[in-house]
PDB file of N, CA and C in Angstrom:
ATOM      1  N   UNK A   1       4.866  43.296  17.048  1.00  0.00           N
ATOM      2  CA  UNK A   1       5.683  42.647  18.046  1.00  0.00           C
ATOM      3  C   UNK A   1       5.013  41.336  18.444  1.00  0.00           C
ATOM      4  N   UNK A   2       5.862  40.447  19.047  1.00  0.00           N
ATOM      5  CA  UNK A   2       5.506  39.191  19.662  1.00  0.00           C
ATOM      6  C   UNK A   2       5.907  38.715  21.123  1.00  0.00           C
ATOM      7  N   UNK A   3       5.248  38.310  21.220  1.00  0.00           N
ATOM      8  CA  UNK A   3       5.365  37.517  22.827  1.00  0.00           C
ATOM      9  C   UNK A   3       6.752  36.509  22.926  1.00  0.00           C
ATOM     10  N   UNK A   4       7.226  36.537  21.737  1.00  0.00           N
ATOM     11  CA  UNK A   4       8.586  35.539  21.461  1.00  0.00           C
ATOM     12  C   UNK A   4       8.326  34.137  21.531  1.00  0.00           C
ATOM     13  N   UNK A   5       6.697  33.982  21.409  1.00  0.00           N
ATOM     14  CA  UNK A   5       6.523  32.358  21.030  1.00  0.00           C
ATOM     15  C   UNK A   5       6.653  31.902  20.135  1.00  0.00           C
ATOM     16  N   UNK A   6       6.341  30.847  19.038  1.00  0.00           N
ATOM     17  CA  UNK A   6       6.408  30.769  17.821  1.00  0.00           C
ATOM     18  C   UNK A   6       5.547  29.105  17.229  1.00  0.00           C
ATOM     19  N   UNK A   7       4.980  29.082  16.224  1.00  0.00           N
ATOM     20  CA  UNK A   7       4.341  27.963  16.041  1.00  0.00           C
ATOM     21  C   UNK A   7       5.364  26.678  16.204  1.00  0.00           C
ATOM     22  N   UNK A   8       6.992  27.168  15.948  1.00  0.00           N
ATOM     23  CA  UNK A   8       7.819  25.914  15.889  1.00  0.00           C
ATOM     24  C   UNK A   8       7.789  25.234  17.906  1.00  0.00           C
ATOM     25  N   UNK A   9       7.474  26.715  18.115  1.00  0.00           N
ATOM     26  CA  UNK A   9       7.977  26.380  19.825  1.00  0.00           C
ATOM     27  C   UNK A   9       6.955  25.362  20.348  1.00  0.00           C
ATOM     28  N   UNK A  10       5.470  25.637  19.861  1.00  0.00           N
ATOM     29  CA  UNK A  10       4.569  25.259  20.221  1.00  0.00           C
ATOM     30  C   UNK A  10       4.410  23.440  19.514  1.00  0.00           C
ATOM     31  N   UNK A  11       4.803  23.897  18.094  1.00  0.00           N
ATOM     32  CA  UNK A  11       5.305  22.161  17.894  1.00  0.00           C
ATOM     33  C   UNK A  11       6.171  21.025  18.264  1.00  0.00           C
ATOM     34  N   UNK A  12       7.309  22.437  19.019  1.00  0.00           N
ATOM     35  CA  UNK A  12       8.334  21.000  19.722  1.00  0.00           C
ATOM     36  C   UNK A  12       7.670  20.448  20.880  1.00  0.00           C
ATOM     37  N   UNK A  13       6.823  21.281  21.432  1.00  0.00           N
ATOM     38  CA  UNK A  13       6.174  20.911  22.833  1.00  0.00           C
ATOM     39  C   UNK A  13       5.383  19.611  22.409  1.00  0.00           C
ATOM     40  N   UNK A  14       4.595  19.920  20.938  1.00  0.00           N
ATOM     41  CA  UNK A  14       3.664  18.676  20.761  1.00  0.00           C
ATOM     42  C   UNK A  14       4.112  17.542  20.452  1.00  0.00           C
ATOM     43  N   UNK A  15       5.461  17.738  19.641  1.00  0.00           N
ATOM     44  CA  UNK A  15       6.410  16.394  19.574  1.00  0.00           C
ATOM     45  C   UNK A  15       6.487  16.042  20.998  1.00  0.00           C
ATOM     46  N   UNK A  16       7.048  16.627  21.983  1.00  0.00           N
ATOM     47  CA  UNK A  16       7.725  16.500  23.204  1.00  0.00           C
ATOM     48  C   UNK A  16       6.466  15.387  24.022  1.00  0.00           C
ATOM     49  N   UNK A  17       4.957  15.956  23.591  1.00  0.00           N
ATOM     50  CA  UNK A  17       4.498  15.263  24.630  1.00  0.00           C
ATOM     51  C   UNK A  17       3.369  14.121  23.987  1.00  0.00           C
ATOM     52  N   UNK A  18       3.830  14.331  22.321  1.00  0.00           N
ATOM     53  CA  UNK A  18       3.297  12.464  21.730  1.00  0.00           C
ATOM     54  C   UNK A  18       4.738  11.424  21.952  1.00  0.00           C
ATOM     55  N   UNK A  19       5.976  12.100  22.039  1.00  0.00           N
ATOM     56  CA  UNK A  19       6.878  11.260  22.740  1.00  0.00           C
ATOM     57  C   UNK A  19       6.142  10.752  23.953  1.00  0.00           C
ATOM     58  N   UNK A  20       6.314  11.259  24.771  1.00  0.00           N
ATOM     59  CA  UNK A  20       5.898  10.933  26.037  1.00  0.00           C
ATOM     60  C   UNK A  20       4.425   9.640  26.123  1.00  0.00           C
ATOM     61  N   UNK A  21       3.573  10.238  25.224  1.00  0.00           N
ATOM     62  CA  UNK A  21       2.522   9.552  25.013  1.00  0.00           C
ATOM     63  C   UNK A  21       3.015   8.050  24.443  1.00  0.00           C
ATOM     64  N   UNK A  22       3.971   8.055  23.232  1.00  0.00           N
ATOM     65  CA  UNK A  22       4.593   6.799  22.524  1.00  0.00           C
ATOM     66  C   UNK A  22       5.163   6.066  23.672  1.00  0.00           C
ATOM     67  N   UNK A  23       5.863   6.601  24.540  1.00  0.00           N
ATOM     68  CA  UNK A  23       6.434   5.717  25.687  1.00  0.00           C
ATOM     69  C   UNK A  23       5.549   4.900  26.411  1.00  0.00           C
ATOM     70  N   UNK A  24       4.726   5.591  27.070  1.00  0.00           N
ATOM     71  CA  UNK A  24       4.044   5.400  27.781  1.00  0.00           C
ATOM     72  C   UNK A  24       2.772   3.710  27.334  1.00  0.00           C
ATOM     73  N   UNK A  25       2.871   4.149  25.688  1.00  0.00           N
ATOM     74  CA  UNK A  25       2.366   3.210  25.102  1.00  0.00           C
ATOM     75  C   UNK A  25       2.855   2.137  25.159  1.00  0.00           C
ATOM     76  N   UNK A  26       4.310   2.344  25.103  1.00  0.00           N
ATOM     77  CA  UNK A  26       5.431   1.259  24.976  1.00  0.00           C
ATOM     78  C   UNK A  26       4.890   0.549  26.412  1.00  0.00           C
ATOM     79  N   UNK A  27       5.087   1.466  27.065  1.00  0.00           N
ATOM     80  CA  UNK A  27       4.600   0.504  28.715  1.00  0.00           C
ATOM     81  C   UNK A  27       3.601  -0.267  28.582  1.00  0.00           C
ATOM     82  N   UNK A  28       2.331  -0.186  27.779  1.00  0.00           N
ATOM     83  CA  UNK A  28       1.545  -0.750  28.035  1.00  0.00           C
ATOM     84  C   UNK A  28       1.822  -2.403  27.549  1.00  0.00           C
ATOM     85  N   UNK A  29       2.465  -1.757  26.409  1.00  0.00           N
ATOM     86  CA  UNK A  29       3.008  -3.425  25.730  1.00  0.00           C
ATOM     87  C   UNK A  29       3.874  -4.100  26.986  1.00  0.00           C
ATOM     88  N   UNK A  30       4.793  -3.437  27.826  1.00  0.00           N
ATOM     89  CA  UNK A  30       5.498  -4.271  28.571  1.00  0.00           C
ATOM     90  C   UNK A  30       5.231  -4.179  30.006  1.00  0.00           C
ATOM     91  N   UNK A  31       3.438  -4.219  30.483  1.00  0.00           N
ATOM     92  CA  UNK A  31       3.374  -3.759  31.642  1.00  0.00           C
ATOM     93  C   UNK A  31       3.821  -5.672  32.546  1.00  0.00           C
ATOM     94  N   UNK A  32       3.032  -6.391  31.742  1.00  0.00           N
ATOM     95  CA  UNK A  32       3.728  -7.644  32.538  1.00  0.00           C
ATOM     96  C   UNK A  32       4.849  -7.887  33.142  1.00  0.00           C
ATOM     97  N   UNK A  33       5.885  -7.013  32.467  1.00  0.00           N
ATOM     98  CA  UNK A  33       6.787  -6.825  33.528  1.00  0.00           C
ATOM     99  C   UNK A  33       7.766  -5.620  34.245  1.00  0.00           C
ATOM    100  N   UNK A  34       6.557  -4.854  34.239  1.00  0.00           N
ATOM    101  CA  UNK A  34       7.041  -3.314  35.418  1.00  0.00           C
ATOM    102  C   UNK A  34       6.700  -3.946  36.703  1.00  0.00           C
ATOM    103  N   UNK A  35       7.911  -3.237  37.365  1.00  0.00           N
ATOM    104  CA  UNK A  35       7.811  -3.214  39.048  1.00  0.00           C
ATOM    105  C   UNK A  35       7.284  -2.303  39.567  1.00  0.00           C
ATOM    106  N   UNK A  36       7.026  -2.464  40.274  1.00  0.00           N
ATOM    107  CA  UNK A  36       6.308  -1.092  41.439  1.00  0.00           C
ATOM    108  C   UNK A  36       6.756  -1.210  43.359  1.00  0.00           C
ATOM    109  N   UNK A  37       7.058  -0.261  43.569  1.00  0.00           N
ATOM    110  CA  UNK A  37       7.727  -0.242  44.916  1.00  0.00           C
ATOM    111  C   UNK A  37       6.171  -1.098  45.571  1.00  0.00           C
ATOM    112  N   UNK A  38       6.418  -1.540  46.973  1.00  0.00           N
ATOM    113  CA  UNK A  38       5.456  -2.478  47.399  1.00  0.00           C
ATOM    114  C   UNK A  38       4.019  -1.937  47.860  1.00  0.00           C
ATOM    115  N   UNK A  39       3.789  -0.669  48.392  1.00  0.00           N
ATOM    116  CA  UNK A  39       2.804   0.117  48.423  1.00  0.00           C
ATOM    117  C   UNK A  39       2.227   0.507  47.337  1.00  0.00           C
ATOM    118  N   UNK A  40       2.822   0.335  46.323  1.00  0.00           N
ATOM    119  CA  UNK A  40       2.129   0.870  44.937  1.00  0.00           C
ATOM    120  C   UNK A  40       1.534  -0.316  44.388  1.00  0.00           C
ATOM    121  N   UNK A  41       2.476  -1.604  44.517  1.00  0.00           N
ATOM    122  CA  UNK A  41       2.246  -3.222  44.066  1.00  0.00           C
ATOM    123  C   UNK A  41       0.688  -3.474  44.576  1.00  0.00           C
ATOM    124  N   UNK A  42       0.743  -3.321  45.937  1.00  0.00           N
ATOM    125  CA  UNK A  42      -0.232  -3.701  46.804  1.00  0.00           C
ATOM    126  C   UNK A  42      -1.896  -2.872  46.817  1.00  0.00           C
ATOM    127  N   UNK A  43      -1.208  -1.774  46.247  1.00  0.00           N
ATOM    128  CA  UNK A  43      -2.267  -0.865  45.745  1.00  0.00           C
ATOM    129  C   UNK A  43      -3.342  -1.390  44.374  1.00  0.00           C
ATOM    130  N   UNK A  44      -2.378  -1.832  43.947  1.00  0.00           N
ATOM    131  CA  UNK A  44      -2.700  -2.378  42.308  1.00  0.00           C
ATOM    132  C   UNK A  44      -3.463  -3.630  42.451  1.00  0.00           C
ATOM    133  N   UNK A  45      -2.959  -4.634  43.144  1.00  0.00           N
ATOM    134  CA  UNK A  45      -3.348  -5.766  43.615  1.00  0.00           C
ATOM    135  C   UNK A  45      -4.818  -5.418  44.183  1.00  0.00           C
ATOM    136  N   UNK A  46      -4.726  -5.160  45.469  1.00  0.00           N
ATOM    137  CA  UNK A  46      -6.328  -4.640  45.803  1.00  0.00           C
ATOM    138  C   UNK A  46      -7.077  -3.998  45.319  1.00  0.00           C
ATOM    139  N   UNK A  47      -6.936  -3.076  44.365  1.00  0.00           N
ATOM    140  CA  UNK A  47      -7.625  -2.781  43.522  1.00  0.00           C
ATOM    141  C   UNK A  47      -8.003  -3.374  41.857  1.00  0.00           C
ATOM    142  N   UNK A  48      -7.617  -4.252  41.589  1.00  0.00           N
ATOM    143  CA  UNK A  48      -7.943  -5.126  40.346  1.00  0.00           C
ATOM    144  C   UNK A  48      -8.211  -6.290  41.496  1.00  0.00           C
ATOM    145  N   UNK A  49      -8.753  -6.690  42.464  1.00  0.00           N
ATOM    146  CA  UNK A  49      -8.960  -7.771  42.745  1.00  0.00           C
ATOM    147  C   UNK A  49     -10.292  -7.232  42.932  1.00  0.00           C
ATOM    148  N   UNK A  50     -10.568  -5.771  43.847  1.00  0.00           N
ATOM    149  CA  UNK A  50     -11.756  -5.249  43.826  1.00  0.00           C
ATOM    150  C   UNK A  50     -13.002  -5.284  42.975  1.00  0.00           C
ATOM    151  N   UNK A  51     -11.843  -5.044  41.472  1.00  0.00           N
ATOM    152  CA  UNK A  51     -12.550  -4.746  40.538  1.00  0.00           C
ATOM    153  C   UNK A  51     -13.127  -5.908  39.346  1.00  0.00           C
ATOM    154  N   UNK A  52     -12.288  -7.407  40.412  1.00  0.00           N
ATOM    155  CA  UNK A  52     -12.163  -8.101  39.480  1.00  0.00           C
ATOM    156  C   UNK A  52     -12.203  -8.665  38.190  1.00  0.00           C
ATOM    157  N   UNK A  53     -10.356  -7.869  38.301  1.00  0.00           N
ATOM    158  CA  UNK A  53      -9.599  -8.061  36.521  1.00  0.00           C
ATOM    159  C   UNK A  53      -8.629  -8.509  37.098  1.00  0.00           C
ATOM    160  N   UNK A  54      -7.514  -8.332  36.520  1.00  0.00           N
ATOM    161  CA  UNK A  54      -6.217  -8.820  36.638  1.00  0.00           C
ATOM    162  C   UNK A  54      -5.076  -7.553  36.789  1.00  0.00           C
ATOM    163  N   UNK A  55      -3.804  -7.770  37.289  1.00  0.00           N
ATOM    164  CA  UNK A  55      -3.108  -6.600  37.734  1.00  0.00           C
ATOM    165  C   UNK A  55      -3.054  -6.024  36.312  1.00  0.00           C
ATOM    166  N   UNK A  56      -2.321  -6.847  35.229  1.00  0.00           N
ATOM    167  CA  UNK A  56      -2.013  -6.756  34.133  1.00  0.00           C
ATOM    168  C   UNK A  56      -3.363  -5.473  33.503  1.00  0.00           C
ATOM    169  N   UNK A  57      -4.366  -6.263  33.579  1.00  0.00           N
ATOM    170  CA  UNK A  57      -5.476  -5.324  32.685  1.00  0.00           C
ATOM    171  C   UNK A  57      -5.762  -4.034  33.254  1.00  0.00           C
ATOM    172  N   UNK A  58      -5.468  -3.883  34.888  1.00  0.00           N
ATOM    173  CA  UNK A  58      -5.461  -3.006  35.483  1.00  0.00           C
ATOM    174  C   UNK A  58      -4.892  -1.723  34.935  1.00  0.00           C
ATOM    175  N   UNK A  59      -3.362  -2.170  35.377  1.00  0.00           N
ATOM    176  CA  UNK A  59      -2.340  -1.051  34.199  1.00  0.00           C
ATOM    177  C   UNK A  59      -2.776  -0.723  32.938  1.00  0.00           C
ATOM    178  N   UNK A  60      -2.871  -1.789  32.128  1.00  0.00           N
ATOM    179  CA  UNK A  60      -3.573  -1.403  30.676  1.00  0.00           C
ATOM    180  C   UNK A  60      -4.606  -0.263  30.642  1.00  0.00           C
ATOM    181  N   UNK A  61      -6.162  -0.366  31.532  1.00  0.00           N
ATOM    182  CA  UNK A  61      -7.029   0.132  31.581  1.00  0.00           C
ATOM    183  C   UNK A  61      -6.201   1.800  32.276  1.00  0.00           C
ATOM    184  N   UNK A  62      -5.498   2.036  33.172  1.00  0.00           N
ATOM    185  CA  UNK A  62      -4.948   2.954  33.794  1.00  0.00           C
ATOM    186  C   UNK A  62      -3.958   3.852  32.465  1.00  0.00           C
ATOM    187  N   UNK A  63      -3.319   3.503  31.863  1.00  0.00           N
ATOM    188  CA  UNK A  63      -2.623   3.900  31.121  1.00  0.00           C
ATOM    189  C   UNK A  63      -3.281   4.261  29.962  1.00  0.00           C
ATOM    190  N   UNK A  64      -4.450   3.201  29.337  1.00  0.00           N
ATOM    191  CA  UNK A  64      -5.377   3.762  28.022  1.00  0.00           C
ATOM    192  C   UNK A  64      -6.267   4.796  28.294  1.00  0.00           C
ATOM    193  N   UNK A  65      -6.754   5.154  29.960  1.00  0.00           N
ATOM    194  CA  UNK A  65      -7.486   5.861  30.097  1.00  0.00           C
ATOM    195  C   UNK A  65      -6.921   7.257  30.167  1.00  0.00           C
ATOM    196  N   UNK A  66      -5.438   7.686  30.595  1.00  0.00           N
ATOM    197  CA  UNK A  66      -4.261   8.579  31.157  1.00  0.00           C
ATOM    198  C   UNK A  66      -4.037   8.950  29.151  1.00  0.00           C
ATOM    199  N   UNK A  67      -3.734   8.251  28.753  1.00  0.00           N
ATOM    200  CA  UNK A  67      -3.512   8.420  27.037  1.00  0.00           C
ATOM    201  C   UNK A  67      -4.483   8.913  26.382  1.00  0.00           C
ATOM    202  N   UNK A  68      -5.524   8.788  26.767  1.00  0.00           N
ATOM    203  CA  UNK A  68      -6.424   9.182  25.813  1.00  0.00           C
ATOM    204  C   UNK A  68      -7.043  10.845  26.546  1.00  0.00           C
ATOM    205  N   UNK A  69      -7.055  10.452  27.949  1.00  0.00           N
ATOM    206  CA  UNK A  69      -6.950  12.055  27.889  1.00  0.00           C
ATOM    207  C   UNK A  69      -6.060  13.023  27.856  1.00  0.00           C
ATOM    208  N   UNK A  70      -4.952  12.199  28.035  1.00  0.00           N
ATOM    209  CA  UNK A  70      -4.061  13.488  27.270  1.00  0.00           C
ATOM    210  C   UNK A  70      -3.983  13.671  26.042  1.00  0.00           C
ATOM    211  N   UNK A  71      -4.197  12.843  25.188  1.00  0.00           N
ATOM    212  CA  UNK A  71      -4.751  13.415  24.010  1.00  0.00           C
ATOM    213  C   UNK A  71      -6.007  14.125  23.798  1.00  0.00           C
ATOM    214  N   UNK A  72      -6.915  13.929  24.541  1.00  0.00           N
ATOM    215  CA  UNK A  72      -8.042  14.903  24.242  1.00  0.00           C
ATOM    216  C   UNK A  72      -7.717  16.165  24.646  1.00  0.00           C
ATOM    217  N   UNK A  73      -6.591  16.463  25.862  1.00  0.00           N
ATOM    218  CA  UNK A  73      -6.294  17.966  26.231  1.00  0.00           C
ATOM    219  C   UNK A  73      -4.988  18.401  25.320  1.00  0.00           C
ATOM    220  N   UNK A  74      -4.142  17.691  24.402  1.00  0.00           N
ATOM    221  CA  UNK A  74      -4.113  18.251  23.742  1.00  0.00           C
ATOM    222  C   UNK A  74      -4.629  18.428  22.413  1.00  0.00           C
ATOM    223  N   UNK A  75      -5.667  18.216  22.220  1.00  0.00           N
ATOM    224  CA  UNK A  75      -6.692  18.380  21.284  1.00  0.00           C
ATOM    225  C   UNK A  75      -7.201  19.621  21.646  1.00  0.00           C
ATOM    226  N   UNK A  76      -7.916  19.663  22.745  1.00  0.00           N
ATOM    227  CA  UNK A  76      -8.450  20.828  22.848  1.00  0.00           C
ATOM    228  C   UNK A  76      -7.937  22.321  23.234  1.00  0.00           C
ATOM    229  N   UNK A  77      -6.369  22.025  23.473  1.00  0.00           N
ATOM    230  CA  UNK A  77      -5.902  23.311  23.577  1.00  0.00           C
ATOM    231  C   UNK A  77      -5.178  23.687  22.321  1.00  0.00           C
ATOM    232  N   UNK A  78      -5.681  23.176  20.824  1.00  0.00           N
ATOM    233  CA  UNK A  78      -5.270  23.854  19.544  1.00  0.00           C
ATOM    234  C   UNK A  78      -6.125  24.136  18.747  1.00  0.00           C
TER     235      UNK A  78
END
């Protein structure tokens, strides 16, 4: 008997969430021009000014760092 999982089930999930990952990539190519409600803007701003970079590299660095560990967790849960 089985738990009614199946390796296909477990592969749509992994499609499901390198989609997610591909998008997300996509953002990075077009973060120059995402909006962000003004508390989030302002968030971003003071913090890449903190850190002094730029909003732009900010996102980049935020998103390559979010990508890569979700790829390492799903790495490590197969």
């Amino acid at each position: 008997m089985t738990d009614g999982s199946s390796g296909d089930e477990i592969q749509h999930a992994s499609d499901g969430e390198r989609l997610a990952d591909f998008r997300a990539a996509t953002m990075l190519r077009e973060a120059r021009h995402m909006s962000f409600d003004a508390a989030t803007e302002n968030a971003l701003v003071a913090m890449a000014t903190e850190m002094n970079i730029s909003r732009l590299d900010l996102i980049r660095m935020a998103l390559s760092d979010w990508l890569r560990d979700r790829n390492n967790a799903c790495t490590d849960r197969k």
